[in-house]
N, C-alpha and C. Protein backbone atom coordinates (compact mmCIF):
# COMPACT_ATOMS: atom_id res chain seq x y z
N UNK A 1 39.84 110.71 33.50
CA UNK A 1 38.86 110.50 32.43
C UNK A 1 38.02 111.76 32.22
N UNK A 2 37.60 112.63 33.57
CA UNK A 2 37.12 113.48 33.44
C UNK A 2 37.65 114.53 32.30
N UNK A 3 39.02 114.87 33.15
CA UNK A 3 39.58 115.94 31.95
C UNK A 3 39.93 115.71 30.79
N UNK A 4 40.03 114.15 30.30
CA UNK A 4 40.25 114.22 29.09
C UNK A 4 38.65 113.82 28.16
N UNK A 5 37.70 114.28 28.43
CA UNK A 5 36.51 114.22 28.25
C UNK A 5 36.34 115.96 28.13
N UNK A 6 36.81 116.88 29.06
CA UNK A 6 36.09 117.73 29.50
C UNK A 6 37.32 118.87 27.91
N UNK A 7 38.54 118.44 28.10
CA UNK A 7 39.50 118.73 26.94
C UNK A 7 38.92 118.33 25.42
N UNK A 8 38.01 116.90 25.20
CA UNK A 8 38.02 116.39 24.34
C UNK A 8 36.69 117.41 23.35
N UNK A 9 35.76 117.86 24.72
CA UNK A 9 34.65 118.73 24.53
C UNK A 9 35.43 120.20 23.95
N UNK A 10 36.38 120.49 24.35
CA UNK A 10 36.12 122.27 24.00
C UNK A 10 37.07 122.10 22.76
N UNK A 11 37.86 121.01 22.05
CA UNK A 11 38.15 120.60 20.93
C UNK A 11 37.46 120.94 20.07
N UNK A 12 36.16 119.46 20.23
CA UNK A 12 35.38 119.99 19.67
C UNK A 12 34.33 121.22 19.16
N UNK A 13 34.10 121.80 20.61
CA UNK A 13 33.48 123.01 20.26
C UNK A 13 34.29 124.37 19.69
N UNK A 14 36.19 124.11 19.65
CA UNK A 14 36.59 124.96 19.10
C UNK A 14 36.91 125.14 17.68
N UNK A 15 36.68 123.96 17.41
CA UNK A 15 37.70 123.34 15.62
C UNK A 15 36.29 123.99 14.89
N UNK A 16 34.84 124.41 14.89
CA UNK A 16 34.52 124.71 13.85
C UNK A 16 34.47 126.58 13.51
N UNK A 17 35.08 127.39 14.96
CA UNK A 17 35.79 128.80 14.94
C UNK A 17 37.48 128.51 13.97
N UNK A 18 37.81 127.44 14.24
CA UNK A 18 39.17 127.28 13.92
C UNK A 18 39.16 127.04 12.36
N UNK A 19 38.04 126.54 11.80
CA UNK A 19 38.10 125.94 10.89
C UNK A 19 37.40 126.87 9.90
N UNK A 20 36.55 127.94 10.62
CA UNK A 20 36.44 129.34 9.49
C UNK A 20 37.09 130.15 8.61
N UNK A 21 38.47 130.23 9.04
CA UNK A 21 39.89 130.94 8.80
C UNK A 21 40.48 130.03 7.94
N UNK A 22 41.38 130.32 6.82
CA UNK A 22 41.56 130.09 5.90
C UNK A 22 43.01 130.22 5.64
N UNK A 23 44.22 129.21 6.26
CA UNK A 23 45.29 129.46 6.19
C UNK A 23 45.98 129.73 4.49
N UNK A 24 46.75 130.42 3.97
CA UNK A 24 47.09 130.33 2.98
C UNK A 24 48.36 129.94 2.70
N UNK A 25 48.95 128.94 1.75
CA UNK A 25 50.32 128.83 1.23
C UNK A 25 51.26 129.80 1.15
N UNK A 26 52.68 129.68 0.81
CA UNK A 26 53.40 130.92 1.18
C UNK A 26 53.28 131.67 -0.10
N UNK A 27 53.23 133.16 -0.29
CA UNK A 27 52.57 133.13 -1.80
C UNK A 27 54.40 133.09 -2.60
N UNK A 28 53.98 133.07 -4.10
CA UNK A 28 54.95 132.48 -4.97
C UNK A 28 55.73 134.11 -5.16
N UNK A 29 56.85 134.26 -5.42
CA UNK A 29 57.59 136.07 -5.35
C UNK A 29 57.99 135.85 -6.50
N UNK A 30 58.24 134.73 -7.15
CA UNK A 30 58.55 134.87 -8.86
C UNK A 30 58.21 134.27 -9.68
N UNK A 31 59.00 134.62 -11.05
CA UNK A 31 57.91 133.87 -11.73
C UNK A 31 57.11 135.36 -12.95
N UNK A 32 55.75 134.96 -13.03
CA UNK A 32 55.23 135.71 -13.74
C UNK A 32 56.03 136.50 -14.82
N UNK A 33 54.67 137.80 -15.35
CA UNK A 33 55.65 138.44 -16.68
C UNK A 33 56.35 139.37 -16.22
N UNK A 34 57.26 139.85 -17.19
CA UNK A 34 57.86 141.16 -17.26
C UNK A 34 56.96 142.09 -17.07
N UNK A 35 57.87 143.00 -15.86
CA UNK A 35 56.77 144.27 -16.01
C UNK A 35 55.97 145.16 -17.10
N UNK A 36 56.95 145.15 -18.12
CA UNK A 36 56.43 145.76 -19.31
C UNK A 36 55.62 145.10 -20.07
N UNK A 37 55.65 143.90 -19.80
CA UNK A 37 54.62 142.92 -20.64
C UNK A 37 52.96 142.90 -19.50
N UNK A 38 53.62 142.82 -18.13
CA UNK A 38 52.18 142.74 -17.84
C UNK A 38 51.49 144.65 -17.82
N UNK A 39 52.22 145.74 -17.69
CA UNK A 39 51.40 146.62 -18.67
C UNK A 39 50.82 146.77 -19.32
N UNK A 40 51.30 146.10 -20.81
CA UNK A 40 50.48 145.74 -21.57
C UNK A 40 49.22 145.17 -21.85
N UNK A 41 49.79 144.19 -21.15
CA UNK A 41 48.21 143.05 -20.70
C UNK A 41 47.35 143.75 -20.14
N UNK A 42 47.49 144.53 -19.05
CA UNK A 42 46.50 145.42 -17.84
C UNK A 42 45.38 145.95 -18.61
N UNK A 43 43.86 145.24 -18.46
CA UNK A 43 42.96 145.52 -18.98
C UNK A 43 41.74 145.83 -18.18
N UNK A 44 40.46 145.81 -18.13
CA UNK A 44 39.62 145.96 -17.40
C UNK A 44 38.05 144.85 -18.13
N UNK A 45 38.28 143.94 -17.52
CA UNK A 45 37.24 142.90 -17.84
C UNK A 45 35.80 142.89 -16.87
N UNK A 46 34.39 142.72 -17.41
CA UNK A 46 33.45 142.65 -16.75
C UNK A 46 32.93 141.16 -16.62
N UNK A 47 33.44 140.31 -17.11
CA UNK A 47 33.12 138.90 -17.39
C UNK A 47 33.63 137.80 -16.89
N UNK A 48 33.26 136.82 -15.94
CA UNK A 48 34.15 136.19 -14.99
C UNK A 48 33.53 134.65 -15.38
N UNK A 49 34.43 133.72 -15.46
CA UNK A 49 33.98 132.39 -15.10
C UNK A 49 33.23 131.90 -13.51
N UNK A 50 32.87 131.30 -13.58
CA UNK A 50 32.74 131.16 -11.84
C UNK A 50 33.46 129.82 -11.03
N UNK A 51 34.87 129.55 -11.65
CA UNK A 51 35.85 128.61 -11.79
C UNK A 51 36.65 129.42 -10.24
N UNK A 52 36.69 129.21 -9.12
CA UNK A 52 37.19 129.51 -8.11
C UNK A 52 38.85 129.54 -8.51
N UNK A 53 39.42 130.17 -7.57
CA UNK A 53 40.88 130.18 -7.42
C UNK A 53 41.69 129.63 -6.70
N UNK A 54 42.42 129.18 -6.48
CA UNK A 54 42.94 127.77 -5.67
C UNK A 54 43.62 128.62 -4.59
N UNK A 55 44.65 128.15 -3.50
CA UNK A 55 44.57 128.55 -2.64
C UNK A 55 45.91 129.32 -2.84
N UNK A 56 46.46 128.75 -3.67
CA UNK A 56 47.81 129.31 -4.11
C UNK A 56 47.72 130.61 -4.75
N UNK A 57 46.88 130.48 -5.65
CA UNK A 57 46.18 131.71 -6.69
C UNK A 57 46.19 133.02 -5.78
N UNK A 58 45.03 132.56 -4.84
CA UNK A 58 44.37 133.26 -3.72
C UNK A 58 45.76 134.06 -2.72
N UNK A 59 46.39 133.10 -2.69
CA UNK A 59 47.51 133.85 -1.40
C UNK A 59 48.36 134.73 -2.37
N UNK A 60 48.56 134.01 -3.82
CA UNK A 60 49.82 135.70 -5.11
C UNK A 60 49.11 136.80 -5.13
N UNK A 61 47.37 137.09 -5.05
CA UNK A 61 47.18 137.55 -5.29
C UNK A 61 46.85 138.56 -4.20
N UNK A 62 46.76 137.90 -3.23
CA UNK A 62 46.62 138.98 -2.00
C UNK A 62 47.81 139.45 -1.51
N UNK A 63 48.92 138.80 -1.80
CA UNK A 63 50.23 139.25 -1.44
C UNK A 63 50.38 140.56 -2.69
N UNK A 64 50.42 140.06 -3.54
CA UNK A 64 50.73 141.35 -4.55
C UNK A 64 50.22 142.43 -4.49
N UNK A 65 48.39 142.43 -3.58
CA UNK A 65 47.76 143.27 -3.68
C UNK A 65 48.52 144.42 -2.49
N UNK A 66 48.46 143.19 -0.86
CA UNK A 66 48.90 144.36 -0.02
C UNK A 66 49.72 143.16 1.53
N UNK A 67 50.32 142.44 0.63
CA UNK A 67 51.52 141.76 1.50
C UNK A 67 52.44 142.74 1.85
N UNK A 68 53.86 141.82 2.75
CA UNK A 68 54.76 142.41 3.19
C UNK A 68 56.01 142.18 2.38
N UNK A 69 56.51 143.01 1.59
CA UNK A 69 57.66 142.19 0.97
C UNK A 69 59.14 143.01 1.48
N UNK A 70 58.48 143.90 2.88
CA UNK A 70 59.77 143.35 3.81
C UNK A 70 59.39 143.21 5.19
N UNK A 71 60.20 143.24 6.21
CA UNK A 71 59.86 143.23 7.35
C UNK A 71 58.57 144.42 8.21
N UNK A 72 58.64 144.80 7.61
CA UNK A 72 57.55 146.36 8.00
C UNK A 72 56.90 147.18 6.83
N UNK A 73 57.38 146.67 5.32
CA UNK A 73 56.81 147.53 4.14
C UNK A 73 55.68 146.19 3.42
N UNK A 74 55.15 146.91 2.54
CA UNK A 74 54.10 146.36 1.75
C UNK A 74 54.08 146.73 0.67
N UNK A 75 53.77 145.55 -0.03
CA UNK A 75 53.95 145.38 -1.93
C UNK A 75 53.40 146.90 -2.75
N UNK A 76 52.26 147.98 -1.48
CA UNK A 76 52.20 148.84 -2.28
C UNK A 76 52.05 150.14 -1.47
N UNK A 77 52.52 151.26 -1.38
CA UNK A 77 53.35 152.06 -0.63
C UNK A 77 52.18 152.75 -0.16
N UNK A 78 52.13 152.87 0.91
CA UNK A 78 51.35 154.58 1.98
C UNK A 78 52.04 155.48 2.19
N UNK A 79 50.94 156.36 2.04
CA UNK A 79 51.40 157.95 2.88
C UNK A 79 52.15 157.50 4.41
N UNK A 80 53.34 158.13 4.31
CA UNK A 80 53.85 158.16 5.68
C UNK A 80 53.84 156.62 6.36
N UNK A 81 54.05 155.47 5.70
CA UNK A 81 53.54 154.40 5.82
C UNK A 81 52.97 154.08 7.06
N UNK A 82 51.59 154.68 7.00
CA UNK A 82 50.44 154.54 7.76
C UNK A 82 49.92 152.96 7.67
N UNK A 83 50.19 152.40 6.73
CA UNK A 83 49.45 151.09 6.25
C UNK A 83 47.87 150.97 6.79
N UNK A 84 47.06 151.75 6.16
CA UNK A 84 45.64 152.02 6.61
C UNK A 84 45.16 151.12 6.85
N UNK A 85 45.23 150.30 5.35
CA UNK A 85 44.10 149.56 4.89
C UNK A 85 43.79 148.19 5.42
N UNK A 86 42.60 147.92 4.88
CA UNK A 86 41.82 146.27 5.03
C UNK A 86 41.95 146.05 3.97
N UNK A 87 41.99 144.85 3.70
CA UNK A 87 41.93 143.99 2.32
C UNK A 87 40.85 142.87 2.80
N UNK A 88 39.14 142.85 2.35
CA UNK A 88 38.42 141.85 2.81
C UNK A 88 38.31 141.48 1.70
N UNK A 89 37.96 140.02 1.78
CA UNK A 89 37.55 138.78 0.54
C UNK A 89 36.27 138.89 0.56
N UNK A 90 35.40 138.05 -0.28
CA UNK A 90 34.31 138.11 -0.28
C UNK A 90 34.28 136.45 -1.12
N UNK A 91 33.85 135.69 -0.60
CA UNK A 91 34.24 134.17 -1.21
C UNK A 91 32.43 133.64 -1.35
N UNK A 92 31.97 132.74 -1.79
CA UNK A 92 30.82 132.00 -1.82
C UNK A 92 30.79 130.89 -0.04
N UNK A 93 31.62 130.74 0.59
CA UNK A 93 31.66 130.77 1.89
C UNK A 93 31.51 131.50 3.08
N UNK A 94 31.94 132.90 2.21
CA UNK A 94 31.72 134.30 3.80
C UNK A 94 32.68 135.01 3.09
N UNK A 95 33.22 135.90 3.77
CA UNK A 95 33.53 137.55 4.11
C UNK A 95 35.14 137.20 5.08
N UNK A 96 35.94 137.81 4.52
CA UNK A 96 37.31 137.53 5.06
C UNK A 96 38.04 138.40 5.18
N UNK A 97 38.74 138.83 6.62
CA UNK A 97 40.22 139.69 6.06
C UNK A 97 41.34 139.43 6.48
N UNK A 98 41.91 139.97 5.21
CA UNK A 98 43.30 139.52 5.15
C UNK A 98 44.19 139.94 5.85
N UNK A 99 45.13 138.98 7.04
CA UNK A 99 46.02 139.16 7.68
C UNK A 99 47.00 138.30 7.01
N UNK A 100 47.91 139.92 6.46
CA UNK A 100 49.49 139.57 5.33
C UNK A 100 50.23 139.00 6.35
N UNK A 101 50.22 139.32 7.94
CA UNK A 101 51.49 138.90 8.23
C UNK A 101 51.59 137.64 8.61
N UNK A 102 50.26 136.56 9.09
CA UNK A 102 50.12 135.21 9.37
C UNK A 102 49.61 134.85 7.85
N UNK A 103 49.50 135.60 7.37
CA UNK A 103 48.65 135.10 5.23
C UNK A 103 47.91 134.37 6.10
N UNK A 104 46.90 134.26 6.32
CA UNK A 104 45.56 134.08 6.61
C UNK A 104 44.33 134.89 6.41
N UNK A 105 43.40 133.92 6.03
CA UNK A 105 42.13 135.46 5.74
C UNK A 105 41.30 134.75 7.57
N UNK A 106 40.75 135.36 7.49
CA UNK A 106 40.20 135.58 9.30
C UNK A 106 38.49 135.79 8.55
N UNK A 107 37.86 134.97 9.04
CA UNK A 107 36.30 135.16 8.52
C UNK A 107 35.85 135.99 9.59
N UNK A 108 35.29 136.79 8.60
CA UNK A 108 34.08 138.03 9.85
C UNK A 108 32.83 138.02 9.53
N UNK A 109 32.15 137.60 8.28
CA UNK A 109 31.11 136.56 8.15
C UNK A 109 31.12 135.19 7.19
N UNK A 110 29.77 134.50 7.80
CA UNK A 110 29.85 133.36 7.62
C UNK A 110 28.78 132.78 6.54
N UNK A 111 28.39 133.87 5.81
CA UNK A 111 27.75 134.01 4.63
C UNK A 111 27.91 134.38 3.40
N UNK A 112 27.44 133.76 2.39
CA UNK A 112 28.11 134.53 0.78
C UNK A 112 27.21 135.98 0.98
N UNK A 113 27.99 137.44 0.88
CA UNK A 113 27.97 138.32 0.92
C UNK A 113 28.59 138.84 -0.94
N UNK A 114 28.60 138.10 -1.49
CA UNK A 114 29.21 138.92 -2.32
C UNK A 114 28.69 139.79 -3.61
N UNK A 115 27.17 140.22 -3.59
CA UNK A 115 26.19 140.56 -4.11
C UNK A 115 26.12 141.63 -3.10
N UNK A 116 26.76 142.00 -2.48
CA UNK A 116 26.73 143.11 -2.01
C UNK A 116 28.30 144.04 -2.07
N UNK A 117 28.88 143.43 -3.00
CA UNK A 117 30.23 144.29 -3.21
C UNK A 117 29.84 145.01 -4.23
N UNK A 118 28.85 145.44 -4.78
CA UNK A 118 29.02 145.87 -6.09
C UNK A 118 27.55 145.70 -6.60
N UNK A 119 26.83 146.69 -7.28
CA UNK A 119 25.46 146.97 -8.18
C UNK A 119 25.43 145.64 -9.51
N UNK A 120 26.40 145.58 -10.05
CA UNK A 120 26.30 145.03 -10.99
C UNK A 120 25.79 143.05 -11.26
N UNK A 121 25.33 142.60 -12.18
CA UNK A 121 25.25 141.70 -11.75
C UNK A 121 26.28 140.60 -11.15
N UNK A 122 27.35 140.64 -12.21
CA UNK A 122 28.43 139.85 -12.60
C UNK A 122 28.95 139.61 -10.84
N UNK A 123 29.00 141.05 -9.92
CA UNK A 123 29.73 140.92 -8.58
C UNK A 123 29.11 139.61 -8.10
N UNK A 124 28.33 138.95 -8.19
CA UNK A 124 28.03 137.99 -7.21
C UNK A 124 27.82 136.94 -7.53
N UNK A 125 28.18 136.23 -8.35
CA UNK A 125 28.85 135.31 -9.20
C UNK A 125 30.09 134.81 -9.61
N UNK A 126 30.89 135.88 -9.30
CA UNK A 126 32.44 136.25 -9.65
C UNK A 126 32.99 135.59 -8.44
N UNK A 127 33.49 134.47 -8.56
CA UNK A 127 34.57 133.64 -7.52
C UNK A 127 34.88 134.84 -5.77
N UNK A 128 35.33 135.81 -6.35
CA UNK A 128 35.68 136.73 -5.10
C UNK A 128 36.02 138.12 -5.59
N UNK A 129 35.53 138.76 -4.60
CA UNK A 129 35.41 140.36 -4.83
C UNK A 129 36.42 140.40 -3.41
N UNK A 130 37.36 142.05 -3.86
CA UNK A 130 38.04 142.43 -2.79
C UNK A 130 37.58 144.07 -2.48
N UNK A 131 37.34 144.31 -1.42
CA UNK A 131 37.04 145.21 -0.58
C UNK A 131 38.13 145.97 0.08
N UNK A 132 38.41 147.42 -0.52
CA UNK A 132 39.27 148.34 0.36
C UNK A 132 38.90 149.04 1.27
N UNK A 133 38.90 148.70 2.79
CA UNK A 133 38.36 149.96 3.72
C UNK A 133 39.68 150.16 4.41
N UNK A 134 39.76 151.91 4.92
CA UNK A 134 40.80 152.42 5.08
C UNK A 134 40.48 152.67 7.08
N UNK A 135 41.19 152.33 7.73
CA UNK A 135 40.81 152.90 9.43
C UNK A 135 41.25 154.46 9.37
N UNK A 136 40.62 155.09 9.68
CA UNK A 136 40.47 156.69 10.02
C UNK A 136 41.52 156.76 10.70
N UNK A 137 41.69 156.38 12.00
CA UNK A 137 42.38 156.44 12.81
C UNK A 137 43.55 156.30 12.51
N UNK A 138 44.20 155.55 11.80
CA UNK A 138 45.65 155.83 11.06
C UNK A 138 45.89 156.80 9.55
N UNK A 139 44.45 157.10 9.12
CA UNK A 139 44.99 157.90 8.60
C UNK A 139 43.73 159.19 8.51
N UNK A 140 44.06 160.45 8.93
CA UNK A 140 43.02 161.33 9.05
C UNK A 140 42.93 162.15 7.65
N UNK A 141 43.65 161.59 6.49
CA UNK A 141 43.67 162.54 5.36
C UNK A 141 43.02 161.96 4.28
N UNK A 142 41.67 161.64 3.82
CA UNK A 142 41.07 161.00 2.88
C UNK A 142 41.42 160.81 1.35
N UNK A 143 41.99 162.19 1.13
CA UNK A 143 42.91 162.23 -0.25
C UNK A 143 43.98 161.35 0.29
N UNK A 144 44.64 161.33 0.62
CA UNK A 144 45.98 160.59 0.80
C UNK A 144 45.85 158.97 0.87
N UNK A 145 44.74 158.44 1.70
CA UNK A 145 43.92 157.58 1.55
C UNK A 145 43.62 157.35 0.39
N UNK A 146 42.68 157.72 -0.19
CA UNK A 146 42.49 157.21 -1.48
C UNK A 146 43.35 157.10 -2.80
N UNK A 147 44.49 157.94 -2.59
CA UNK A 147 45.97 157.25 -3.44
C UNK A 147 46.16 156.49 -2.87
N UNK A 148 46.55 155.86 -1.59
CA UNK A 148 46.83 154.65 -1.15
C UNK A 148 45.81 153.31 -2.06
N UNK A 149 44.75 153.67 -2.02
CA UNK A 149 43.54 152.13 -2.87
C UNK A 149 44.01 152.30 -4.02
N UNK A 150 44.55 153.30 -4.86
CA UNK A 150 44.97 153.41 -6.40
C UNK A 150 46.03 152.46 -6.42
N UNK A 151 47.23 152.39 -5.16
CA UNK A 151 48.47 151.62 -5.48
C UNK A 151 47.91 150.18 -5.22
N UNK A 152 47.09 149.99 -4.58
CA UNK A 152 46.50 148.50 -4.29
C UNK A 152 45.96 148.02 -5.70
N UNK A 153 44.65 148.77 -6.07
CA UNK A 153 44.25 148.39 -7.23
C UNK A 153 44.43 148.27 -8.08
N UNK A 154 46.14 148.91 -8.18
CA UNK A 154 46.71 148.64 -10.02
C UNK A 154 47.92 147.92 -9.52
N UNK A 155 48.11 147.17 -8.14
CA UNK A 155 49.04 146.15 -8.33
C UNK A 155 48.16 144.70 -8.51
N UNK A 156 46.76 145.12 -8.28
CA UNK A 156 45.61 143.84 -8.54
C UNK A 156 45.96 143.35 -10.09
N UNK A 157 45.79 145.06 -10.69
CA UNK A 157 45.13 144.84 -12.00
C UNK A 157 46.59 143.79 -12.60
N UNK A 158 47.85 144.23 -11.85
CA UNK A 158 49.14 143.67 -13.02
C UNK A 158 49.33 142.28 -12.54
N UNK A 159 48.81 142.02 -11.47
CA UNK A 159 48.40 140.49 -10.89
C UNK A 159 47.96 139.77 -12.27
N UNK A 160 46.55 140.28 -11.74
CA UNK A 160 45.94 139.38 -12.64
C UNK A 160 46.09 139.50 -14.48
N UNK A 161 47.03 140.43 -14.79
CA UNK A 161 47.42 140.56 -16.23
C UNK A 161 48.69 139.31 -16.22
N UNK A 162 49.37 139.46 -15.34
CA UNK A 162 50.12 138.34 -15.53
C UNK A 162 50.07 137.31 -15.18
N UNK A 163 48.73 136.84 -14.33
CA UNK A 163 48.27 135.32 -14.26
C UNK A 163 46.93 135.19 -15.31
N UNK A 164 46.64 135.77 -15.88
CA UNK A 164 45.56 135.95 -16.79
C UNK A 164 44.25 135.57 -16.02
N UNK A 165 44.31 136.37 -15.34
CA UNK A 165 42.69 136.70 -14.41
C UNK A 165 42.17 137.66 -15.05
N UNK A 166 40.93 137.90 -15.27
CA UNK A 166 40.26 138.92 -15.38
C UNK A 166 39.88 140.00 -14.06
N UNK A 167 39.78 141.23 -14.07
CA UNK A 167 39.03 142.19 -12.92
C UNK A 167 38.90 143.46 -13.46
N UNK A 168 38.31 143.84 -12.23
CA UNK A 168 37.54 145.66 -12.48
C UNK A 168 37.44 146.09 -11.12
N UNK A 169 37.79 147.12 -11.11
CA UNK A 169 37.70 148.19 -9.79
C UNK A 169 36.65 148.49 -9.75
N UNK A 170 35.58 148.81 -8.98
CA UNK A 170 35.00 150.11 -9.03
C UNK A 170 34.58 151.12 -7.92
N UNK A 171 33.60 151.53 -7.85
CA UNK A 171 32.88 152.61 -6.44
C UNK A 171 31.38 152.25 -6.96
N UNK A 172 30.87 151.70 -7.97
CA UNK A 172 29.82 151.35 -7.84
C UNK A 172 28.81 150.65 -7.06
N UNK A 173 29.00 150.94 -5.31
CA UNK A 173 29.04 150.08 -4.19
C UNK A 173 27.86 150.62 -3.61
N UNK A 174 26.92 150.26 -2.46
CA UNK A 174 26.42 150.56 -1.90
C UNK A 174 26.72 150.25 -0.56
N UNK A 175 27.44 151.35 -0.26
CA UNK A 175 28.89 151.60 1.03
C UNK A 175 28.50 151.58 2.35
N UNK A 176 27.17 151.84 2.56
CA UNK A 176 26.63 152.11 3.89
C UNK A 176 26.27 150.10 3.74
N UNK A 177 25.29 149.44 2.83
CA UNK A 177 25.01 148.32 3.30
C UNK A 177 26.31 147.60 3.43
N UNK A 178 27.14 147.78 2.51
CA UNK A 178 28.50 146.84 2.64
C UNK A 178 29.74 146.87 3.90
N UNK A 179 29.29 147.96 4.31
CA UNK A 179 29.91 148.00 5.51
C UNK A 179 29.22 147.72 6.51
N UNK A 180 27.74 147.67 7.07
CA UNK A 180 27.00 147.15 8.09
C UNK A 180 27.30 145.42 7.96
N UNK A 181 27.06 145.02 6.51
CA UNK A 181 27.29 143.19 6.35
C UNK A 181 28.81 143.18 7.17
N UNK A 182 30.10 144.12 6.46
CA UNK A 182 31.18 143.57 7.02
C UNK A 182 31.81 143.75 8.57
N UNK A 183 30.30 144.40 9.05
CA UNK A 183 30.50 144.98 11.08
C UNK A 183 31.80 146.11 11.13
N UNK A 184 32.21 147.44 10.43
CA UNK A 184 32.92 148.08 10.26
C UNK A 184 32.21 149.36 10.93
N UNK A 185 32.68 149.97 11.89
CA UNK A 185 32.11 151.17 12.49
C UNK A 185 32.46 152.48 11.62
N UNK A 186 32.23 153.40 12.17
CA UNK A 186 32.39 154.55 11.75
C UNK A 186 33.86 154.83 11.31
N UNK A 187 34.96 154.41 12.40
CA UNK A 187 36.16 154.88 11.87
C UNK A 187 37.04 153.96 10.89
N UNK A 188 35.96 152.95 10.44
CA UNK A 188 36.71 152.63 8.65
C UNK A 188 35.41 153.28 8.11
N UNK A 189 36.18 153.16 6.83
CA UNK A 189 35.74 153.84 5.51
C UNK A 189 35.92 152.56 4.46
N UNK A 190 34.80 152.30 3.56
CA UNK A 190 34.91 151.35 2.42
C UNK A 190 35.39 152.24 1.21
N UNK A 191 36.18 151.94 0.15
CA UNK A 191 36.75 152.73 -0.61
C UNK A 191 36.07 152.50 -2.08
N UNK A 192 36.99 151.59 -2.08
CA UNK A 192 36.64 150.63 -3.48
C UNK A 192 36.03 148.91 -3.40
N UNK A 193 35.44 148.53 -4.40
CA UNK A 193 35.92 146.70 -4.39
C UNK A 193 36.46 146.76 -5.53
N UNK A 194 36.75 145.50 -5.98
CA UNK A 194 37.20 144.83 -6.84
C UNK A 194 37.29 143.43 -7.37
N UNK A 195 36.76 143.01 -8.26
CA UNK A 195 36.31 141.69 -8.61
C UNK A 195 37.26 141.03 -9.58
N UNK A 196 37.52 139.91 -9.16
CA UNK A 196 38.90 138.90 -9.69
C UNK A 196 38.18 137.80 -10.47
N UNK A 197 38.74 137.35 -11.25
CA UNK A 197 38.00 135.69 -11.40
C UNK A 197 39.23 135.28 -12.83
N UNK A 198 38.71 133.79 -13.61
CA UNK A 198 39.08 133.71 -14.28
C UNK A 198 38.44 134.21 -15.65
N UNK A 199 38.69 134.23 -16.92
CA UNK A 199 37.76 134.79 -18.18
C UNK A 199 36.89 133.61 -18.64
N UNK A 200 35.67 134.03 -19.04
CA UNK A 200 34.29 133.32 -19.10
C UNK A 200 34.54 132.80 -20.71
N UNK A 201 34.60 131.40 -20.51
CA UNK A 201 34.84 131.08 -22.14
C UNK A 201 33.52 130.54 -22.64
């Protein structure tokens, strides 16, 4: 009776760490537009509904951004495939990053942070902002690095042209607070965010 009392306790005290993390569906690989059509579409919107994204939404779009679409490569190419980067969420629940290879986001806070991705108003209102920080340590060349966030951010932008999301890149960040909120030491670097949502009718 004891141990299944003493088992029944650390259950409990573990399911609400367990229950921070955010498993995601397997994301969808087809489908959508033609490449040349979602070119076209590829726009830059400042205006977001505040209509969340479902979980399905959530996992195409993080896969497209910086999944694995093979055993060791990712939807968007590195220098020397270093695979630097972080991909953090920023949800009205907390602060997340994305692990492509279990598709899970992993909470690293447990607060809406997302008024701190970005100066503008719209960032913190906007369903979810994504955050590029790069680890130093895999890659010591900052130019090279920062072509790496270009291939991320314009496989965002053809995402959401072909699910008809709205977003915007920017550096309009205040990089030192956004990285103390997301507990990131010295050897990451925050790059860009980027804000997703649906269009504000």
């Amino acid at each position: 009776m004891k141990t299944l009392f003493t088992l029944g306790l650390a259950l409990l005290l573990a399911a609400p760490t367990m229950a921070q993390d955010i498993k995601l569906p397997a994301p969808q690989k087809t489908g959508g537009m033609p490449l040349m059509a979602a070119l076209s579409a590829r726009q830059t919107n400042r205006e977001f509904s505040a209509k969340a994204l479902d979980s399905q939404a959530l996992s195409n779009l993080l896969w497209a951004a910086w999944g694995f679409n093979r055993a060791d490569r990712r939807t968007a190419p590195s220098a020397m495939n270093k695979q630097e980067y972080l991909v953090y969420v920023t949800l009205p629940t907390g602060a997340y990053l994305y692990n492509a290879k279990d598709n899970v986001l992993k909470q690293v806070v447990n607060k809406d942070i997302r008024a701190l991705a970005g100066k503008q108003d719209f960032v913190a209102t906007a369903p979810l902002n994504l955050v590029y920080a790069y680890d130093k340590t895999l890659m010591g060349d900052p130019k090279l690095a920062y072509v790496d966030c270009g291939f991320i951010s314009q496989n965002v932008y053809l995402y959401c042209a072909s699910a008809g999301l709205n977003t915007v890149v920017r550096a309009y960040v205040d990089i030192e607070e956004l990285s103390k909120a997301l507990g990131l030491d010295s050897s990451k670097e925050v790059v860009l965010s980027q804000t997703v949502g649906y269009p504000k009718k």
